[in-house]
C-alpha atoms as a PDB file:
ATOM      1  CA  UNK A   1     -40.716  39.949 -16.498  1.00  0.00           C
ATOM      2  CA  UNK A   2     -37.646  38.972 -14.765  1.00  0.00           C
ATOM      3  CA  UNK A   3     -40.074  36.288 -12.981  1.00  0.00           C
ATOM      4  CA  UNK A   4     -40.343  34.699 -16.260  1.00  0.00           C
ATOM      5  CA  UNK A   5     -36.858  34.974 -17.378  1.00  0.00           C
ATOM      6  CA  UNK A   6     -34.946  33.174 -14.418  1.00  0.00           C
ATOM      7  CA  UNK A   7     -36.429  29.356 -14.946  1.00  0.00           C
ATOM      8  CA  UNK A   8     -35.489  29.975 -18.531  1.00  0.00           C
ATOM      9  CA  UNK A   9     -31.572  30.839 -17.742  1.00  0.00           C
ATOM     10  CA  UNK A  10     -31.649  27.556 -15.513  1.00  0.00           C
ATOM     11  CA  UNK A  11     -33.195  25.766 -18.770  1.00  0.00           C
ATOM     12  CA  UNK A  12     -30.917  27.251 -21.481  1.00  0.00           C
ATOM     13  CA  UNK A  13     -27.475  25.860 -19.615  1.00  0.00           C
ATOM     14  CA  UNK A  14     -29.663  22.370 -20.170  1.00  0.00           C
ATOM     15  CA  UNK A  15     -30.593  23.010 -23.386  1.00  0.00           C
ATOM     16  CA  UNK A  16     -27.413  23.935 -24.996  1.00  0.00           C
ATOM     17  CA  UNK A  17     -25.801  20.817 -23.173  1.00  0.00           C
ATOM     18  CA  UNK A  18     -28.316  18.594 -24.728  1.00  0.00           C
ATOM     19  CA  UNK A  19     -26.451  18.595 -28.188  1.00  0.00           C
ATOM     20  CA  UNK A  20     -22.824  18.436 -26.924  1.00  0.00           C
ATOM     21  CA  UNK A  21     -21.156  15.292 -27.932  1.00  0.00           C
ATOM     22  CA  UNK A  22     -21.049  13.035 -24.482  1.00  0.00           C
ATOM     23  CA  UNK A  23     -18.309  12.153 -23.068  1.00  0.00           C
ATOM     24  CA  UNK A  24     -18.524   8.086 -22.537  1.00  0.00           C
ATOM     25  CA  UNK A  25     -15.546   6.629 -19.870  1.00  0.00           C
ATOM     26  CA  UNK A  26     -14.917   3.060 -21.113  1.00  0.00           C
ATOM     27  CA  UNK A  27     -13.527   2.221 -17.035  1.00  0.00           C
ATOM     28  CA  UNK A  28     -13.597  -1.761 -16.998  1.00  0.00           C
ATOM     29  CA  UNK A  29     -12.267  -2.253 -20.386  1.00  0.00           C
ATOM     30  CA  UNK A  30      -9.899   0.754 -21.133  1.00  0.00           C
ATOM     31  CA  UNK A  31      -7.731   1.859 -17.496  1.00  0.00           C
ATOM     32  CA  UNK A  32      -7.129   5.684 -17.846  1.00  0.00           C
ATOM     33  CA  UNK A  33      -3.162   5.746 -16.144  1.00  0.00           C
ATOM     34  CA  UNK A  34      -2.823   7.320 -13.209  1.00  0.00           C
ATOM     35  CA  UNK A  35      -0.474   9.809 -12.045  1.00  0.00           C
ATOM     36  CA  UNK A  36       3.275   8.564 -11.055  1.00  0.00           C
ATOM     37  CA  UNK A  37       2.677  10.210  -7.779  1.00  0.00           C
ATOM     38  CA  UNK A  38      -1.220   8.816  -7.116  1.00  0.00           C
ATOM     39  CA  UNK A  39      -1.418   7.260  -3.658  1.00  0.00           C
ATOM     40  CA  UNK A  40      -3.740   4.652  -4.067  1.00  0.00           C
ATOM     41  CA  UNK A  41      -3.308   0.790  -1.824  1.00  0.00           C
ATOM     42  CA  UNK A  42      -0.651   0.720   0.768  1.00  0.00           C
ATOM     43  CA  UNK A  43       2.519  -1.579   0.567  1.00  0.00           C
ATOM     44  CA  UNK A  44       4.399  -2.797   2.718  1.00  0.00           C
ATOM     45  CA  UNK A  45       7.951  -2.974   1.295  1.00  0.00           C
ATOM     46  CA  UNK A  46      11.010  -5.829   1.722  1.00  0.00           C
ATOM     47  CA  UNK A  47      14.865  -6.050   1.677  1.00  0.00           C
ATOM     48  CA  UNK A  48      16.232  -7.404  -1.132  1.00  0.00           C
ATOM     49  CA  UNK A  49      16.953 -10.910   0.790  1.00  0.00           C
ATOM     50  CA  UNK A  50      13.188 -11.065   1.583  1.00  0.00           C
ATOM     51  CA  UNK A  51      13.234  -9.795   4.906  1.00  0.00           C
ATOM     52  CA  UNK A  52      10.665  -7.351   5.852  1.00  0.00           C
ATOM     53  CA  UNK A  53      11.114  -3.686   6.020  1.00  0.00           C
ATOM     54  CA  UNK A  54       8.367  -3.095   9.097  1.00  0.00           C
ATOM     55  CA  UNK A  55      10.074  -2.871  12.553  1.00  0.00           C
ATOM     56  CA  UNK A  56       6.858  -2.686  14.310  1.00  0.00           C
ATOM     57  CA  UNK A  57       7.333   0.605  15.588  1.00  0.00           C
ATOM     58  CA  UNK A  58       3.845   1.644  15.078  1.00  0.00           C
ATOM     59  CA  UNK A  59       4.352   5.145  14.073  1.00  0.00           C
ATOM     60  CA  UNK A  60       1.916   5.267  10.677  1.00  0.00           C
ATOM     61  CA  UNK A  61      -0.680   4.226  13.479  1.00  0.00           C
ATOM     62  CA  UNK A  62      -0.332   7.212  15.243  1.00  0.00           C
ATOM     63  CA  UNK A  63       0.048   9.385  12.433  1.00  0.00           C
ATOM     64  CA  UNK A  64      -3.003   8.202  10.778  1.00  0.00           C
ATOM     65  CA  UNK A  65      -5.827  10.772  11.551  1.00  0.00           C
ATOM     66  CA  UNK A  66      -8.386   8.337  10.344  1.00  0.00           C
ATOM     67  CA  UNK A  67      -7.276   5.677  13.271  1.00  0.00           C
ATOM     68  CA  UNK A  68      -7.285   3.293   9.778  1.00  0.00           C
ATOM     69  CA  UNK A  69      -3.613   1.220  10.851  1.00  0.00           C
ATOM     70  CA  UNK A  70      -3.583  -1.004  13.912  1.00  0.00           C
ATOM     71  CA  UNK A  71       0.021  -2.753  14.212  1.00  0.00           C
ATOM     72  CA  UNK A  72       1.188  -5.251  16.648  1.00  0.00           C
ATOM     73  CA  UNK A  73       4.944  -5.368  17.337  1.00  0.00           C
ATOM     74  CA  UNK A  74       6.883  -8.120  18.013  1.00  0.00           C
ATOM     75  CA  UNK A  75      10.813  -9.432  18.738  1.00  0.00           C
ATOM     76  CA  UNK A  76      12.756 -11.226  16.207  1.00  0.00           C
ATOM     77  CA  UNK A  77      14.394 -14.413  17.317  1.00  0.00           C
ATOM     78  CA  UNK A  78      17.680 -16.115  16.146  1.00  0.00           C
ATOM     79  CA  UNK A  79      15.366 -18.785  14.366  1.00  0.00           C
ATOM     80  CA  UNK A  80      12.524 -16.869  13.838  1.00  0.00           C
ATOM     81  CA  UNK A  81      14.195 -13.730  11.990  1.00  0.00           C
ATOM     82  CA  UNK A  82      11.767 -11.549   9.889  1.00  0.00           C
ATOM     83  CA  UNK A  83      12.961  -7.792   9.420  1.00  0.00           C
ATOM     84  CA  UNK A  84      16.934  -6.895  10.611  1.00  0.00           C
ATOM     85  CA  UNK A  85      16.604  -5.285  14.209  1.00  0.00           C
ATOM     86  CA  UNK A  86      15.101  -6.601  17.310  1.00  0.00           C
ATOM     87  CA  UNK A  87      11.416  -6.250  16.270  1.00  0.00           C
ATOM     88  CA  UNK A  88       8.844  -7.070  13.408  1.00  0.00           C
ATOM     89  CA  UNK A  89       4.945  -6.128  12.686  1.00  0.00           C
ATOM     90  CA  UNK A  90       3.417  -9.002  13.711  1.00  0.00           C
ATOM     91  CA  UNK A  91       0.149  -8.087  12.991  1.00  0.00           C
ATOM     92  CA  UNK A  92      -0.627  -4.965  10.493  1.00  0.00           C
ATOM     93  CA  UNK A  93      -3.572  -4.139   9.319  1.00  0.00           C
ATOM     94  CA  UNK A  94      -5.118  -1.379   6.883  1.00  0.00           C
ATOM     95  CA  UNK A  95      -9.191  -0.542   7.670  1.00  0.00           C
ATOM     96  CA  UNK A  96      -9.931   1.171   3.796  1.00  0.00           C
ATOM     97  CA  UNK A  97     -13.116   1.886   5.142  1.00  0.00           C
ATOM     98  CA  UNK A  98     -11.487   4.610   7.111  1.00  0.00           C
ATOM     99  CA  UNK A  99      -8.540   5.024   5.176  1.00  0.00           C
ATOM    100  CA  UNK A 100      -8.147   9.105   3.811  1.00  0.00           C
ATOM    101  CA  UNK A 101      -5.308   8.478   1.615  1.00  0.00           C
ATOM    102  CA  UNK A 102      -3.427  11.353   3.259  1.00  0.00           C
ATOM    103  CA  UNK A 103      -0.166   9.566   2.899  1.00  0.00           C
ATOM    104  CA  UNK A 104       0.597  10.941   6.640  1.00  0.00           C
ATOM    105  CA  UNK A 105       1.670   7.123   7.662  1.00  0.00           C
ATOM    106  CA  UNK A 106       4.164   7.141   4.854  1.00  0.00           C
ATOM    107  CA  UNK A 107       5.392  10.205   5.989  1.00  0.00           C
ATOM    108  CA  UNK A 108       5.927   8.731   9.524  1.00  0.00           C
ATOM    109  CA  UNK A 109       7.802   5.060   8.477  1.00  0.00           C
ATOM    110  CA  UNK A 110      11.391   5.421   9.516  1.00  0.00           C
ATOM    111  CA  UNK A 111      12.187   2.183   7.489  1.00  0.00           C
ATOM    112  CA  UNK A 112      10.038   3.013   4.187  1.00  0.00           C
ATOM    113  CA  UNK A 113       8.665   0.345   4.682  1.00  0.00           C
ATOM    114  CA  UNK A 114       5.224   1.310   4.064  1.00  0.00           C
ATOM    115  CA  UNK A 115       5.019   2.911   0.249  1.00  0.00           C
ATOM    116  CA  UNK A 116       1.396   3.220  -1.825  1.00  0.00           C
ATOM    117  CA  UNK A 117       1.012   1.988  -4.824  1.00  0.00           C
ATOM    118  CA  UNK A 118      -1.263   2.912  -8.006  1.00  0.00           C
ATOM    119  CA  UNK A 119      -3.732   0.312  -7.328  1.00  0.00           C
ATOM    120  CA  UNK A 120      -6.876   2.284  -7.238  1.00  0.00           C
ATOM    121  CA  UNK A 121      -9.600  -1.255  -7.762  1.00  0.00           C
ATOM    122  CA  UNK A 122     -10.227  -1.692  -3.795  1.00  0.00           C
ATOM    123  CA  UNK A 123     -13.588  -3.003  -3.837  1.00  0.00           C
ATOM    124  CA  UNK A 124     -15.815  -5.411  -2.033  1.00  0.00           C
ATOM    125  CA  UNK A 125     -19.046  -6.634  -1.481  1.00  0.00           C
ATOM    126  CA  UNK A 126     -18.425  -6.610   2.406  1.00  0.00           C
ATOM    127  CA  UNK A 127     -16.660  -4.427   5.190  1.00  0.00           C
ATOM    128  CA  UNK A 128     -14.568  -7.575   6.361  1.00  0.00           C
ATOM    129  CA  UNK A 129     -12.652  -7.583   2.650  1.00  0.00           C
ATOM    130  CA  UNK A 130     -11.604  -4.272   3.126  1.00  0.00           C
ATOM    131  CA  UNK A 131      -9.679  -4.608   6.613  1.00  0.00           C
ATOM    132  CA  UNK A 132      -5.922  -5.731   4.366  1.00  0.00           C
ATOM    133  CA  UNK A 133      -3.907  -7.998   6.681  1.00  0.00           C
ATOM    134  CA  UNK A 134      -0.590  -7.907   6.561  1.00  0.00           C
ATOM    135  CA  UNK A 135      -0.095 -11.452   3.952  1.00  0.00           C
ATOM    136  CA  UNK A 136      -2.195  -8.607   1.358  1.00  0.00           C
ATOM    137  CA  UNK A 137      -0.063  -5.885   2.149  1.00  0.00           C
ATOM    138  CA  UNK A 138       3.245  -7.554   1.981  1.00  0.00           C
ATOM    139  CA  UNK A 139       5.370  -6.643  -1.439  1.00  0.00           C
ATOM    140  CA  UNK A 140       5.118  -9.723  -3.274  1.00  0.00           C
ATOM    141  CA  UNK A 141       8.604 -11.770  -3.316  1.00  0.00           C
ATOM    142  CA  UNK A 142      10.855 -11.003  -6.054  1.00  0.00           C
ATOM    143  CA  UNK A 143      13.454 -13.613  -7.750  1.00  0.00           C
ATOM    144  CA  UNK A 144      16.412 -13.869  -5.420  1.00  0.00           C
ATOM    145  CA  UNK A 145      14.200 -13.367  -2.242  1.00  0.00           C
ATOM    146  CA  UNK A 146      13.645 -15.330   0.510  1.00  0.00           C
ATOM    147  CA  UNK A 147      10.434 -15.996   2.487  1.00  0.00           C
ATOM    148  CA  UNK A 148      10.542 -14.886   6.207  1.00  0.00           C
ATOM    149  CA  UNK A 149      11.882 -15.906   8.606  1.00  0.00           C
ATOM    150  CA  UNK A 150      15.476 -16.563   7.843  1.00  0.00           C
ATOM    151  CA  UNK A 151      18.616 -15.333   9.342  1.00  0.00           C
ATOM    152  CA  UNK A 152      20.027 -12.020   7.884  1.00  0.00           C
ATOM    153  CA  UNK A 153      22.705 -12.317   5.176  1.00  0.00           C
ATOM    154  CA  UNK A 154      25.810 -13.704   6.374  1.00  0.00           C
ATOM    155  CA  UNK A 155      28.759 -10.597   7.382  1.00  0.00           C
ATOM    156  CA  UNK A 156      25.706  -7.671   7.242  1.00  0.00           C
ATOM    157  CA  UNK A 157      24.599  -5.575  10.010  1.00  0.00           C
ATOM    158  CA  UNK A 158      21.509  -3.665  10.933  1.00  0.00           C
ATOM    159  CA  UNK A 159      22.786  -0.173   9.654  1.00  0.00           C
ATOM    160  CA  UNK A 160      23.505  -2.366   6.400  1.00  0.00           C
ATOM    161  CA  UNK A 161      20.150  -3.021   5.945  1.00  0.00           C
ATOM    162  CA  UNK A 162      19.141   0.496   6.822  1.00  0.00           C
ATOM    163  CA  UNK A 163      21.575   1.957   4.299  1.00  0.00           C
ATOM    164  CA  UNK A 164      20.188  -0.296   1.756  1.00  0.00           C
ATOM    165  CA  UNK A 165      23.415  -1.510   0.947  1.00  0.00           C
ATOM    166  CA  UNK A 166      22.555  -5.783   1.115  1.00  0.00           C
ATOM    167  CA  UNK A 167      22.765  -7.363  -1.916  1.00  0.00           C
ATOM    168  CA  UNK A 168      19.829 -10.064  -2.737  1.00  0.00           C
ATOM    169  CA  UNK A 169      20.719 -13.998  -1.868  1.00  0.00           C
ATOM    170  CA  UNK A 170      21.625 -15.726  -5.347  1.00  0.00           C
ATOM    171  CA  UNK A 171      20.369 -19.259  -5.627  1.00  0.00           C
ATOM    172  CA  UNK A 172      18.326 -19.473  -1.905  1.00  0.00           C
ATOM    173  CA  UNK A 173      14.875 -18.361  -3.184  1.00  0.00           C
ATOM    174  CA  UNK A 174      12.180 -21.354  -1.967  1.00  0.00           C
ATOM    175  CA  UNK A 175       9.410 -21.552  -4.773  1.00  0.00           C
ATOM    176  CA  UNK A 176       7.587 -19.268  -6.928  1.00  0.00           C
ATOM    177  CA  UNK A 177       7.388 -15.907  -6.656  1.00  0.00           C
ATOM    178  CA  UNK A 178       4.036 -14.693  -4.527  1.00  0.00           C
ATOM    179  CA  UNK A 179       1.341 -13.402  -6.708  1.00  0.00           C
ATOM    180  CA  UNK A 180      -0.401 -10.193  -5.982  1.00  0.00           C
ATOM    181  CA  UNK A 181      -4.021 -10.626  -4.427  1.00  0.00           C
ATOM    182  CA  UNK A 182      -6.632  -9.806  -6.504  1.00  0.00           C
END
């Protein structure tokens, strides 16, 4: 008897699902919000002048256990300035086709200069669109900012750009805003 009764359990959760109202997602048309705290595409943050947070240190590198970040360091000239210090990320790059979302790389950035948004629409029709460069990663430039490279502002130090403490340049920003990449 009990041979007989098993197959039917197994068919009565189906049945009695069968006649529950569904439960349709509308994704493309109506976005469902995501947490505050999601950690969806990286970022790679600025000063308020426009310089760029990364130093080049390559510490989210290491810290990623996915081996996702490859950075490239560099030194900051007098004429070629882009982040306060003596070094930049020259290159920086994001593989999301290894990419955990751990957050362990934001964990590691002594700058926070690398943040994730709530972006969560990271698709592509080939694995070469989802290696982000650093021009996709970059914060987009905010009124009052300047593109990179340009000299820091005039009287602040390092530490006052680790502190946080520079105000934006008034009146120097060089064209429109950047637009986010689609």
């Amino acid at each position: 008897m009990s041979e007989f009764l098993g197959p039917l359990a197994g068919f009565g959760v189906t049945f009695s699902t069968m006649f529950k109202k569904s439960n349709t997602e509308f994704y493309p048309e109506e976005k469902a919000p995501t947490a505050p705290r999601y950690h969806g595409r990286h970022q790679l943050n600025r000063y308020p002048d426009g310089l760029e947070k990364c130093i080049g240190c390559e510490l989210c590198a290491w810290a990623c256990p996915a081996d996702a970040i490859y950075v490239e360091g560099a030194d900051n000239t007098d004429t070629d300035r882009y982040s306060p210090g003596e070094r930049y990320g020259r290159v920086y790059q994001i593989n999301y086709l290894r990419c955990i979302g751990c957050g362990l790389c934001i964990e590691a950035c002594p700058t926070r200069a690398l943040t994730m948004t709530n972006d969560y629409e990271m698709v592509a029709d080939n694995r070469t669109d989802l290696i982000y460069d650093k021009d996709r990663l970059l914060a987009p430039l905010q009124p009052g900012m300047q593109p990179p490279p340009h000299p820091m502002v005039p009287g602040a130090t390092d530490d006052d750009y680790y502190r946080g403490t520079v105000p934006p340049i008034e009146g120097n920003h060089s064209g429109p805003a950047e637009e986010k990449p689609s």
